[in-house]
PDB file of N, CA and C in Angstrom:
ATOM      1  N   UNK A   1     -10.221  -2.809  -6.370  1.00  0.00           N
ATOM      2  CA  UNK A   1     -10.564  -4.173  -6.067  1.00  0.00           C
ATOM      3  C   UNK A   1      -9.804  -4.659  -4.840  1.00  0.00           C
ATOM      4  N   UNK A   2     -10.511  -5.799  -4.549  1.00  0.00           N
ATOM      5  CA  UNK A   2      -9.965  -6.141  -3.041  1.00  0.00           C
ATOM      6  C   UNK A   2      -8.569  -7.344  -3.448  1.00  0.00           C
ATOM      7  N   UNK A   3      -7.417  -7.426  -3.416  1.00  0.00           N
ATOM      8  CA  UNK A   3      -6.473  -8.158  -3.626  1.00  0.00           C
ATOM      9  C   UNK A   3      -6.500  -9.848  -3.157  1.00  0.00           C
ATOM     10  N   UNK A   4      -6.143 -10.394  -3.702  1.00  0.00           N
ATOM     11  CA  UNK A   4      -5.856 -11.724  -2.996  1.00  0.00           C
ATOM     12  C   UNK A   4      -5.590 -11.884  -1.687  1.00  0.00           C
ATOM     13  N   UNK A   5      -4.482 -11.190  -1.373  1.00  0.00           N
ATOM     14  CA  UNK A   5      -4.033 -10.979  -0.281  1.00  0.00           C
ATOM     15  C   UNK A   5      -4.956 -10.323   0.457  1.00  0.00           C
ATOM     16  N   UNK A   6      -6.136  -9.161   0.655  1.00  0.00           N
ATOM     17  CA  UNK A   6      -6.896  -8.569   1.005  1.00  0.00           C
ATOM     18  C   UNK A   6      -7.686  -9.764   1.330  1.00  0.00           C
ATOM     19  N   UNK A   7      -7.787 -10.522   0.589  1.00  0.00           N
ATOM     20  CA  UNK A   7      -9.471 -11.951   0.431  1.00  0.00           C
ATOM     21  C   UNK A   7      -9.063 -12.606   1.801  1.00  0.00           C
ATOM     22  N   UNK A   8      -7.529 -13.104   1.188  1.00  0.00           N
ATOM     23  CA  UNK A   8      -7.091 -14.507   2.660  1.00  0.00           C
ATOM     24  C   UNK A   8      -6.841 -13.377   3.785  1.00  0.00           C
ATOM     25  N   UNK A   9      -6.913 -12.731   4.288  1.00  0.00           N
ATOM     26  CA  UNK A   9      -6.763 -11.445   5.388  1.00  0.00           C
ATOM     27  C   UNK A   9      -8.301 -11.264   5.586  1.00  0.00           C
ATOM     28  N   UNK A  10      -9.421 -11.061   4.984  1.00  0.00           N
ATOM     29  CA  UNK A  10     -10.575 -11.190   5.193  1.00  0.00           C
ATOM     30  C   UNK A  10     -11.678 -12.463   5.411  1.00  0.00           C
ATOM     31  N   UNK A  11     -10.896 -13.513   4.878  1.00  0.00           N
ATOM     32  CA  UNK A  11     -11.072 -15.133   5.142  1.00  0.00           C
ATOM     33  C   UNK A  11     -10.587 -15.889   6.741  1.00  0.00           C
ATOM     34  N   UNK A  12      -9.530 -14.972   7.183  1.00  0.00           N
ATOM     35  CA  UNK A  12      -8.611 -15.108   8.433  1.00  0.00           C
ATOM     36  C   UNK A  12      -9.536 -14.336   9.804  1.00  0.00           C
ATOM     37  N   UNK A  13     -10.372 -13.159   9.528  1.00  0.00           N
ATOM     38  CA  UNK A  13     -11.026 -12.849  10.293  1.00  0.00           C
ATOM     39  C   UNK A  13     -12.274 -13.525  10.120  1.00  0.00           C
ATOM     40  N   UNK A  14     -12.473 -13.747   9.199  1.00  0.00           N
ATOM     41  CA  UNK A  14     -13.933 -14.786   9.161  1.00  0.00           C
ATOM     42  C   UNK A  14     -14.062 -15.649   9.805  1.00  0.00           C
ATOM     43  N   UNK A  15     -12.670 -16.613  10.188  1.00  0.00           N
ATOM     44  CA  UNK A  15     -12.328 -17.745  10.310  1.00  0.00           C
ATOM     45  C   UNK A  15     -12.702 -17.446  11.951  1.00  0.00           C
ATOM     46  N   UNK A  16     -11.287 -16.903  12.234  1.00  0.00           N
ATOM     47  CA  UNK A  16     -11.706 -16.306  13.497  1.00  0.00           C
ATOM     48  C   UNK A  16     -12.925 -15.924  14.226  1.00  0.00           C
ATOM     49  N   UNK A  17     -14.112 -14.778  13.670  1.00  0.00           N
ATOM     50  CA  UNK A  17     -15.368 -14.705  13.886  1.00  0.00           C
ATOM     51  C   UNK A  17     -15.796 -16.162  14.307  1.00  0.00           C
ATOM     52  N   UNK A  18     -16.051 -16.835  13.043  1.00  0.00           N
ATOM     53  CA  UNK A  18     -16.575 -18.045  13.652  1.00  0.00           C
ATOM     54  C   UNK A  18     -16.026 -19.128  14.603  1.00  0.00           C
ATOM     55  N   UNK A  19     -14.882 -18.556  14.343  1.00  0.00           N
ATOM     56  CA  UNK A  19     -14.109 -20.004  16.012  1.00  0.00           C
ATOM     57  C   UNK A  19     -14.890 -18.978  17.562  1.00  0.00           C
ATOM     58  N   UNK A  20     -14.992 -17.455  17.186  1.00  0.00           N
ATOM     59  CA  UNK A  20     -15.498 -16.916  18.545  1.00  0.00           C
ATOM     60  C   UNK A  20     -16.831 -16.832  18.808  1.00  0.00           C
ATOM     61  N   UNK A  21     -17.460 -16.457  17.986  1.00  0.00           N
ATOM     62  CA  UNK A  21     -19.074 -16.405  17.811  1.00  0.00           C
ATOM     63  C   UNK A  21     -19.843 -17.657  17.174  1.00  0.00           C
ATOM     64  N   UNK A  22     -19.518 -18.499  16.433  1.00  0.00           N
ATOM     65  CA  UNK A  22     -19.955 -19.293  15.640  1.00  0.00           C
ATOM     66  C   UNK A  22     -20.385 -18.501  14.318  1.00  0.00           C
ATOM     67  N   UNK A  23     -21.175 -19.194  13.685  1.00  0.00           N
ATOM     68  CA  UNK A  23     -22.130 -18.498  12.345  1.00  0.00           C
ATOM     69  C   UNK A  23     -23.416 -19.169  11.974  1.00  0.00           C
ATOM     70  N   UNK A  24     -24.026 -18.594  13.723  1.00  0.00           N
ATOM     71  CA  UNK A  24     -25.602 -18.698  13.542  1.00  0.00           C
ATOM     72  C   UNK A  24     -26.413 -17.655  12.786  1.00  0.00           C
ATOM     73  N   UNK A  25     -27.324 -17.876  12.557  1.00  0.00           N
ATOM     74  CA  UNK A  25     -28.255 -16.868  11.865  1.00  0.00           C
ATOM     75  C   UNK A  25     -27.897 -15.362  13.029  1.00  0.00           C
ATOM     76  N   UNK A  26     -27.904 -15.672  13.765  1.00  0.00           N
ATOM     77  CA  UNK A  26     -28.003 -14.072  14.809  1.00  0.00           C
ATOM     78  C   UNK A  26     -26.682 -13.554  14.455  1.00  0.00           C
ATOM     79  N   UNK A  27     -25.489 -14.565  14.014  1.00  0.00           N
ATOM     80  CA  UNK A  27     -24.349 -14.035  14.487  1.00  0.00           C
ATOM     81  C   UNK A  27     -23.890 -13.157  13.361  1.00  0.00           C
ATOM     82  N   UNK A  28     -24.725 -13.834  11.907  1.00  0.00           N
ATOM     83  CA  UNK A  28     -24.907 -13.517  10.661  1.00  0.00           C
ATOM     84  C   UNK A  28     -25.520 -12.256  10.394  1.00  0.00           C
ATOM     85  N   UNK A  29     -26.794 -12.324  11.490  1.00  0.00           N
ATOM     86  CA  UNK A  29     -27.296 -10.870  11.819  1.00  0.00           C
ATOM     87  C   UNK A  29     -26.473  -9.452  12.345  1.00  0.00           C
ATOM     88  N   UNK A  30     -26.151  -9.842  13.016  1.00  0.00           N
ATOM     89  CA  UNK A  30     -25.609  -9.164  13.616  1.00  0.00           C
ATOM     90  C   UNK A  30     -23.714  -8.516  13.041  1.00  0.00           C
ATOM     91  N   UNK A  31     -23.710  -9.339  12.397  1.00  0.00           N
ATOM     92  CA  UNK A  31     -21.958  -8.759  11.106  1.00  0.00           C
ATOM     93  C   UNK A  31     -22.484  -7.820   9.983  1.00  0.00           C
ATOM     94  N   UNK A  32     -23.875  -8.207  10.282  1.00  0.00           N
ATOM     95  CA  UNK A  32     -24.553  -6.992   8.757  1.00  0.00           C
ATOM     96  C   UNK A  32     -24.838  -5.949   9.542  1.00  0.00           C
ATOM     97  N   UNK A  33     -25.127  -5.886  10.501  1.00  0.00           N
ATOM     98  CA  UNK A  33     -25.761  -4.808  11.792  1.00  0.00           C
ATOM     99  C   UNK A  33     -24.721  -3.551  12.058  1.00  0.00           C
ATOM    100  N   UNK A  34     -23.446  -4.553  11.895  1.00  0.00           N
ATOM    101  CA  UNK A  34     -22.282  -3.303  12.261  1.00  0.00           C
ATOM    102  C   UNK A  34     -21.790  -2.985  11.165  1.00  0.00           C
ATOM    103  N   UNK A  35     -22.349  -3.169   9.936  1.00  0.00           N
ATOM    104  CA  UNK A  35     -21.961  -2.217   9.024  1.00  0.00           C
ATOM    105  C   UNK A  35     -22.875  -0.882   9.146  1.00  0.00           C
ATOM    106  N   UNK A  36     -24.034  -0.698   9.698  1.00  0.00           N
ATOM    107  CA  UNK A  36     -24.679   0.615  10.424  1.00  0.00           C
ATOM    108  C   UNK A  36     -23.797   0.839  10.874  1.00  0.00           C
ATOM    109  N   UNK A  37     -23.283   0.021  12.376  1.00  0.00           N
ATOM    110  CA  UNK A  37     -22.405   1.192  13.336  1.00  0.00           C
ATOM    111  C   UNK A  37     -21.266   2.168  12.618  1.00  0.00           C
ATOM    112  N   UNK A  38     -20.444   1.030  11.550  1.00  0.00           N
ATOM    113  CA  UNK A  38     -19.208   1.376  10.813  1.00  0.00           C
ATOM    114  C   UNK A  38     -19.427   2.786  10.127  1.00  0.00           C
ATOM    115  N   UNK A  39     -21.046   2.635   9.353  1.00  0.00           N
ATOM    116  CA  UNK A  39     -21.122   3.702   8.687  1.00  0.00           C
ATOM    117  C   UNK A  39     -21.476   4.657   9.263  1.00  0.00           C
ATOM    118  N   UNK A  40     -21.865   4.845  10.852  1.00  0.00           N
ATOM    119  CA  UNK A  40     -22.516   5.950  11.232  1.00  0.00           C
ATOM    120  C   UNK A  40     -20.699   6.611  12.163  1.00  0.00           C
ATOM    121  N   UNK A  41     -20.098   6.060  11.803  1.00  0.00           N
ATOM    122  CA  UNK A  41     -18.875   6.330  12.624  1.00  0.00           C
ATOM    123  C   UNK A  41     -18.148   6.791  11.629  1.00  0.00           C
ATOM    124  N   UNK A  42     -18.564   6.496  10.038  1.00  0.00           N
ATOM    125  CA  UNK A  42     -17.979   7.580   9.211  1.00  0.00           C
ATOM    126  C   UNK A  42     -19.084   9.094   9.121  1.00  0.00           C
ATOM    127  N   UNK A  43     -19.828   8.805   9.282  1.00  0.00           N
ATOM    128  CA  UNK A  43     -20.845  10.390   9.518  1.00  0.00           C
ATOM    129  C   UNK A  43     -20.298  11.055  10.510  1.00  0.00           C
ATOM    130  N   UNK A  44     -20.241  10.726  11.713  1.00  0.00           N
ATOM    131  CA  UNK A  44     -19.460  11.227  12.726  1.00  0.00           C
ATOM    132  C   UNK A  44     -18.130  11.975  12.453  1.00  0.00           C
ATOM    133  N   UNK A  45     -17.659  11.218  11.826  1.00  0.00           N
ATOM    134  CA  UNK A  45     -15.927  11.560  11.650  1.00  0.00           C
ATOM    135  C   UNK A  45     -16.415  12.617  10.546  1.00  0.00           C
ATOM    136  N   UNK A  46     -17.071  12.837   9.756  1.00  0.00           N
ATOM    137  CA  UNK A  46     -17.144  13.949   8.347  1.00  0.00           C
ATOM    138  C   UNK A  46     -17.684  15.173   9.499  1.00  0.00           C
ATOM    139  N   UNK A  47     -18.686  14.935  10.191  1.00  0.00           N
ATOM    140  CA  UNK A  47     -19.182  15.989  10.613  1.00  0.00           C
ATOM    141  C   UNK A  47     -18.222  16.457  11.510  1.00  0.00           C
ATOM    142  N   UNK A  48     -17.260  15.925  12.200  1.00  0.00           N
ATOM    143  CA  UNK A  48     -16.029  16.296  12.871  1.00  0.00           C
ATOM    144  C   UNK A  48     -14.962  17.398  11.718  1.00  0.00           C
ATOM    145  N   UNK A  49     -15.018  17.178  10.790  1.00  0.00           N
ATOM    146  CA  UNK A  49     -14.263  17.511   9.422  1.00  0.00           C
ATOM    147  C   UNK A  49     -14.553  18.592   9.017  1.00  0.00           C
ATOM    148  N   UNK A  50     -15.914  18.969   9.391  1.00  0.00           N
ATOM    149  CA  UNK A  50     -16.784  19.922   8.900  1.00  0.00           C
ATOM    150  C   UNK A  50     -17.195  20.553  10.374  1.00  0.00           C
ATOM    151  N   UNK A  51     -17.087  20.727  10.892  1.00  0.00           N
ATOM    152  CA  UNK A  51     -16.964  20.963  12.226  1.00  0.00           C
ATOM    153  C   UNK A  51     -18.842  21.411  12.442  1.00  0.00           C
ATOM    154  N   UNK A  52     -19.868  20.724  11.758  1.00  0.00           N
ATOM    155  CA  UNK A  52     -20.758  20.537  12.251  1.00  0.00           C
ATOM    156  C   UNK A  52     -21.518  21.494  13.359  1.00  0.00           C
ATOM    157  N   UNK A  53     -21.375  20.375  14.522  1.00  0.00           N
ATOM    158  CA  UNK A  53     -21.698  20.505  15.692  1.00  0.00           C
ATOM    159  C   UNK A  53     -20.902  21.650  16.437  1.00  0.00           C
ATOM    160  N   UNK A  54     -21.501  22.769  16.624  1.00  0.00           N
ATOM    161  CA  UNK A  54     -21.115  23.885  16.834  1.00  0.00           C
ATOM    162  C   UNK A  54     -20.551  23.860  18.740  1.00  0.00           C
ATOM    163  N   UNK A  55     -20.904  22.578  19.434  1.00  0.00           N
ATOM    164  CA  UNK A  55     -20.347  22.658  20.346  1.00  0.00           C
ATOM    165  C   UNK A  55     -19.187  22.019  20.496  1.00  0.00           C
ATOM    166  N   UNK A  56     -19.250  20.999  19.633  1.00  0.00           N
ATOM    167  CA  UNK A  56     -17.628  20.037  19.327  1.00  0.00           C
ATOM    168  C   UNK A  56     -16.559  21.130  19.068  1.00  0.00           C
ATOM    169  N   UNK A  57     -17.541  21.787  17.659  1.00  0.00           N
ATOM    170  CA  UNK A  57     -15.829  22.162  16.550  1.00  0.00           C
ATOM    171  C   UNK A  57     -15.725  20.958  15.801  1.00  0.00           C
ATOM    172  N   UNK A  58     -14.373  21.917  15.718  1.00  0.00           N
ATOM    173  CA  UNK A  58     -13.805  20.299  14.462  1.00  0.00           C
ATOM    174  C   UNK A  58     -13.128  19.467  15.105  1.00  0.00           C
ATOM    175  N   UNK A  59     -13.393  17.802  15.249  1.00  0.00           N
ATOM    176  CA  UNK A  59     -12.777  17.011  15.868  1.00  0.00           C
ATOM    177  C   UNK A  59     -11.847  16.036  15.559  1.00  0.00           C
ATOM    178  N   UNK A  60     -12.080  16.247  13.998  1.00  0.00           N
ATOM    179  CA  UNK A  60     -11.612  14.884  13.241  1.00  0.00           C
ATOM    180  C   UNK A  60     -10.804  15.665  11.905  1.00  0.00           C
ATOM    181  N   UNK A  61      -9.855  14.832  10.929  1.00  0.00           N
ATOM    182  CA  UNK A  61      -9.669  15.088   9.731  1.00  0.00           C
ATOM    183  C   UNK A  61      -9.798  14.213   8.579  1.00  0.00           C
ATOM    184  N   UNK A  62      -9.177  14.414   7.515  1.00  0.00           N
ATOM    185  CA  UNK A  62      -9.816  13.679   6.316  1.00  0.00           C
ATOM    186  C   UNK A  62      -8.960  11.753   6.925  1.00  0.00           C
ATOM    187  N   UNK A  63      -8.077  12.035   7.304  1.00  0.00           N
ATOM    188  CA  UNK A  63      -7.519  10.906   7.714  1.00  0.00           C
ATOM    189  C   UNK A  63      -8.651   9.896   8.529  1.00  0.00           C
ATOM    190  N   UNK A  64      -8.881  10.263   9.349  1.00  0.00           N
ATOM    191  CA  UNK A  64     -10.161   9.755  10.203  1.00  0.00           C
ATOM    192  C   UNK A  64     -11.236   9.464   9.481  1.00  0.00           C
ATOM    193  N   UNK A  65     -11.724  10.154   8.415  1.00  0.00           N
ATOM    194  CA  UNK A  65     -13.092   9.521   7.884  1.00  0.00           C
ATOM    195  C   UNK A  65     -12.061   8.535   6.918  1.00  0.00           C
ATOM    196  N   UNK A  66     -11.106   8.867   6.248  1.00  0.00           N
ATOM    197  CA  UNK A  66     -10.386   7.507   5.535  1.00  0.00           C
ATOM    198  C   UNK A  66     -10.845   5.910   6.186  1.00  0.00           C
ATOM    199  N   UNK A  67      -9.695   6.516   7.697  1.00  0.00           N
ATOM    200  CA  UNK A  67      -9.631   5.441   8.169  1.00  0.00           C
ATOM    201  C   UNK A  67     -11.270   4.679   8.269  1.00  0.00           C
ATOM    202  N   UNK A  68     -12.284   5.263   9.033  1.00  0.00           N
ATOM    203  CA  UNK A  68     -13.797   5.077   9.257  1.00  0.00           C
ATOM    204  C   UNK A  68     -14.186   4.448   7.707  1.00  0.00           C
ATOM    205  N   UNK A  69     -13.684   5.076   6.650  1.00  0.00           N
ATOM    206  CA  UNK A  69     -14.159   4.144   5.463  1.00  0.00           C
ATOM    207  C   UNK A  69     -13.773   2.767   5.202  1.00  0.00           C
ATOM    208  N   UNK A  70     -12.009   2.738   5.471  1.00  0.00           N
ATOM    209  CA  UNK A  70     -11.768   1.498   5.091  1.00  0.00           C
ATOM    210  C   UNK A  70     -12.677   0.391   6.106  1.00  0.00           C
ATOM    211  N   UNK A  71     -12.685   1.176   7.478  1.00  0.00           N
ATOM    212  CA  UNK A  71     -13.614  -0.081   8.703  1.00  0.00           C
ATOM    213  C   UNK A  71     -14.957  -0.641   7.616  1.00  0.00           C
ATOM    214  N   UNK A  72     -15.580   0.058   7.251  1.00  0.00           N
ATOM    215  CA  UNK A  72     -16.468  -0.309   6.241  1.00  0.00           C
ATOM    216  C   UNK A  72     -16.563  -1.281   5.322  1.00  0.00           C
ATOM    217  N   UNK A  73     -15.249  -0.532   4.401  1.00  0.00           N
ATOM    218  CA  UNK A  73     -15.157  -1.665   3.872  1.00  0.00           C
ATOM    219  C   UNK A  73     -14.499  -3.265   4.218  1.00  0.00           C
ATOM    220  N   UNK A  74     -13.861  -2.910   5.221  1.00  0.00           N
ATOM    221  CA  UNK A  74     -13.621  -4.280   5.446  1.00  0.00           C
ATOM    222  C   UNK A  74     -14.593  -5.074   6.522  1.00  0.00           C
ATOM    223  N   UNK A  75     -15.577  -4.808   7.227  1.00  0.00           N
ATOM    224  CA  UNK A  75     -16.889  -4.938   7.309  1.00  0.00           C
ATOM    225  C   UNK A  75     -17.326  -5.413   6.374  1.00  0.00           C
ATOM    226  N   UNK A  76     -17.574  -4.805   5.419  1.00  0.00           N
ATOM    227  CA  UNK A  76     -18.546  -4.948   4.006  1.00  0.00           C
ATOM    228  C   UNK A  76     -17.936  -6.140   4.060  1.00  0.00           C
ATOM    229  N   UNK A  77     -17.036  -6.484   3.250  1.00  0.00           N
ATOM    230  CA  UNK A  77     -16.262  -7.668   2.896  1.00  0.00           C
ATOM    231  C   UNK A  77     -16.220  -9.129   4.014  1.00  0.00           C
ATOM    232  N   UNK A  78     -15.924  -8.872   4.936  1.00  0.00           N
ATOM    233  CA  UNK A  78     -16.196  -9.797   6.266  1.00  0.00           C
ATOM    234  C   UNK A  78     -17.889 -10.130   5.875  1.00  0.00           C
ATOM    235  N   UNK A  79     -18.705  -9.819   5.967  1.00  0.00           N
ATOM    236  CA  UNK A  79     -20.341  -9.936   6.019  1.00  0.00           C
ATOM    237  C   UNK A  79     -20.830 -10.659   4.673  1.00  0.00           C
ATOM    238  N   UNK A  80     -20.086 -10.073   3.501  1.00  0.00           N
ATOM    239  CA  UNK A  80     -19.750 -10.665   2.455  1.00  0.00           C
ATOM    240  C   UNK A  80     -19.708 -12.680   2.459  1.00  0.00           C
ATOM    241  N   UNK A  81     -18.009 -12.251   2.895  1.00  0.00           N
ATOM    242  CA  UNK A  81     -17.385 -13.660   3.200  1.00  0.00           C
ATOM    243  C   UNK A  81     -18.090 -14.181   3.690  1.00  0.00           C
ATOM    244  N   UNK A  82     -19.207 -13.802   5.096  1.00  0.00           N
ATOM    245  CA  UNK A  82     -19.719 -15.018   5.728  1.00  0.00           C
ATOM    246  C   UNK A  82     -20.980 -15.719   5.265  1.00  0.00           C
ATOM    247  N   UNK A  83     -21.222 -15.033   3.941  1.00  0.00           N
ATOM    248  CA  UNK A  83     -22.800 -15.433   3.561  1.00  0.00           C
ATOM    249  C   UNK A  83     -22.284 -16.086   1.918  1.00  0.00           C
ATOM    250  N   UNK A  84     -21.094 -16.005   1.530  1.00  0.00           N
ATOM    251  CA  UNK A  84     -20.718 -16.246  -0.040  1.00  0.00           C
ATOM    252  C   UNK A  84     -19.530 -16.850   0.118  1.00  0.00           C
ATOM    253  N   UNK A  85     -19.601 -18.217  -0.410  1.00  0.00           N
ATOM    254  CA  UNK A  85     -18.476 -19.266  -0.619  1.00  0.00           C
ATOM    255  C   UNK A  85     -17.295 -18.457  -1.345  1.00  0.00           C
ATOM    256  N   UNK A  86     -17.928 -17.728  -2.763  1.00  0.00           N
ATOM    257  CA  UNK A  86     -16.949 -16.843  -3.617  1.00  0.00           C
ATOM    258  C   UNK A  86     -17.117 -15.509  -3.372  1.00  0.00           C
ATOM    259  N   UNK A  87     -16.696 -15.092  -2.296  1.00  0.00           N
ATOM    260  CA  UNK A  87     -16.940 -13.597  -2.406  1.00  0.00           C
ATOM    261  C   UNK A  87     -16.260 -12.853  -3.098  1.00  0.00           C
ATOM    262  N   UNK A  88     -14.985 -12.994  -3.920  1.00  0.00           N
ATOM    263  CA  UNK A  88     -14.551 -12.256  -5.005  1.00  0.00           C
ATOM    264  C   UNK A  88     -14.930 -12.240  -6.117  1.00  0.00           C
ATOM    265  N   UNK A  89     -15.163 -13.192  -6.816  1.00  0.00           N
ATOM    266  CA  UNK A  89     -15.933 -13.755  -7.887  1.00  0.00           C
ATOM    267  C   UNK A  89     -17.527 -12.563  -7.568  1.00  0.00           C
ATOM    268  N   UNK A  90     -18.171 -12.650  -6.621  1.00  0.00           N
ATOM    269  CA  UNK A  90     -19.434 -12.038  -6.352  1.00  0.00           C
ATOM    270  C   UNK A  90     -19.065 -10.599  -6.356  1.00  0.00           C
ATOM    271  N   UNK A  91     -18.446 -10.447  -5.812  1.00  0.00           N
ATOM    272  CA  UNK A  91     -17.844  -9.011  -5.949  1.00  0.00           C
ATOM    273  C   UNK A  91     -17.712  -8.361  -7.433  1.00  0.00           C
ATOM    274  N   UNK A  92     -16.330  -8.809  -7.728  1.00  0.00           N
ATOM    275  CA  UNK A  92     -16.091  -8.987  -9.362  1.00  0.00           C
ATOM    276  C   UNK A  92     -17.452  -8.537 -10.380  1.00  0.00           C
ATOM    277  N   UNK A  93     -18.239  -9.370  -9.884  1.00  0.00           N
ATOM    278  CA  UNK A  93     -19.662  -9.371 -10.822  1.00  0.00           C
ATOM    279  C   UNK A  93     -20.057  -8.233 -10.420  1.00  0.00           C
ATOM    280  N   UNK A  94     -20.398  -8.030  -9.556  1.00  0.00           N
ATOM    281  CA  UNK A  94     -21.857  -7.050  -9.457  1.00  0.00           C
ATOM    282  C   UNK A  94     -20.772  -5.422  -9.697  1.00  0.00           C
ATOM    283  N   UNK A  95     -19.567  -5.548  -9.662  1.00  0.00           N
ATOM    284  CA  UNK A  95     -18.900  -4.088  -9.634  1.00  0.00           C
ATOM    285  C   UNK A  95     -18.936  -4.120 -11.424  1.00  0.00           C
ATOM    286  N   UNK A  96     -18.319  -5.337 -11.828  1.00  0.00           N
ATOM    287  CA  UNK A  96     -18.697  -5.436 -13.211  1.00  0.00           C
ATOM    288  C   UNK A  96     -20.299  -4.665 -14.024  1.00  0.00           C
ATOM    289  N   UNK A  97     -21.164  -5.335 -13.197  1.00  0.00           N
ATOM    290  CA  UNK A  97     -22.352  -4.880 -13.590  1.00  0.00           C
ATOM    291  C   UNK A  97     -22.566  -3.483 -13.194  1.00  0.00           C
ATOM    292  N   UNK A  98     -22.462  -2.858 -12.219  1.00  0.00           N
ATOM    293  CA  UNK A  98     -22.028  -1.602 -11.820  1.00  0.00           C
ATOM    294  C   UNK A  98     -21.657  -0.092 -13.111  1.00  0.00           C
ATOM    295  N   UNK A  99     -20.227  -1.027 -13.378  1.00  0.00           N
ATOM    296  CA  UNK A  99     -19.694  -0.167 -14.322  1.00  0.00           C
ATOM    297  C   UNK A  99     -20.296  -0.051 -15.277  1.00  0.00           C
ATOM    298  N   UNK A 100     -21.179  -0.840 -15.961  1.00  0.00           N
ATOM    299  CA  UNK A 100     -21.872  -1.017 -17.793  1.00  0.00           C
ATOM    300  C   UNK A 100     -23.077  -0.460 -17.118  1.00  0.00           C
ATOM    301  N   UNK A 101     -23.289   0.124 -16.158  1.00  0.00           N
ATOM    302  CA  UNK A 101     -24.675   1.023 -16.301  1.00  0.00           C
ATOM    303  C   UNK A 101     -24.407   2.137 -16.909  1.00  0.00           C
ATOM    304  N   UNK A 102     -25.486   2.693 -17.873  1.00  0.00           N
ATOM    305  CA  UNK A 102     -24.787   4.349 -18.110  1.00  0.00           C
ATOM    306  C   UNK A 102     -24.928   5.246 -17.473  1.00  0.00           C
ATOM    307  N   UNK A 103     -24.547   6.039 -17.744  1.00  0.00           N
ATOM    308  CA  UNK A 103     -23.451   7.471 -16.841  1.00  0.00           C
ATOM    309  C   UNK A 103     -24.209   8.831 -17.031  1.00  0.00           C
ATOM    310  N   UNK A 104     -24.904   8.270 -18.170  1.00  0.00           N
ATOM    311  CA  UNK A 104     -25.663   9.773 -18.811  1.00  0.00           C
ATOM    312  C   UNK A 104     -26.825  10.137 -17.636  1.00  0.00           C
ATOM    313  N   UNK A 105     -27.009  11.540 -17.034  1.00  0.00           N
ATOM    314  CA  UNK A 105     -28.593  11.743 -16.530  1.00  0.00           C
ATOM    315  C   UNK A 105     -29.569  11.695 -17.525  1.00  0.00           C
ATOM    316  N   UNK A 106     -30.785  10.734 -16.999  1.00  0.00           N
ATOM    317  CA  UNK A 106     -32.164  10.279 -17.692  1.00  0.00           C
ATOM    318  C   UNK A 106     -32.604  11.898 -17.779  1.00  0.00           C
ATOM    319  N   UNK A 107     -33.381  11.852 -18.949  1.00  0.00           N
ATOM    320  CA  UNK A 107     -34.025  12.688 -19.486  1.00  0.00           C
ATOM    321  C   UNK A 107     -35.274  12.978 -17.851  1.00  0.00           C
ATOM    322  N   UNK A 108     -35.961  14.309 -17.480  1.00  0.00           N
ATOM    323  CA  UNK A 108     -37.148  14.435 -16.974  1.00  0.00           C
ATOM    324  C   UNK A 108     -38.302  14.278 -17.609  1.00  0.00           C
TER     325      UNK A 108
END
């Protein structure tokens, strides 16, 4: 879970965002947009890991896709914040709901 301290640290860049960009619909657009970039910059970094691309090699390590995840998630969370008064509370819930799904594979 994301900490209190994590929330007002993610409330502080929000804040910020909007003193620089505002929080027009585009600008709103566009904070959900770079959670693509975020996530395609963790693909990158795995296939670096895995050395993939046979002209690269390996470029990256597990540290690097770490790091590339947390950008994500704190993305996630920023994009969150700017569309949800309670974004922990919202959070909270739906991970809640998350967990009480079952676990078992459905029959074919």
């Amino acid at each position: 879970m994301i900490s209190n301290e994590q929330w007002a640290t993610i409330r502080g860049l929000v804040t910020w965002l909007d003193q620089q960009n505002g929080r027009s619909q585009q600008e709103i657009t566009l904070r959900m947009l770079k959670l693509t970039e975020e996530a395609g910059e963790v693909a990158q970094a795995w296939i670096g890991v895995t050395g993939q691309n046979p002209r690269k090699g390996v470029t990256h390590d597990r540290g690097d896709v770490a790091d590339e995840l947390c950008d994500v998630i704190v993305t996630a969370a920023v994009a969150l914040a700017s569309v949800m008064d309670d974004p922990a509370s919202h959070l909270n819930s739906k991970l809640a709901k998350i967990a009480s799904r079952p676990r078992a594979p459905k029959a074919a």
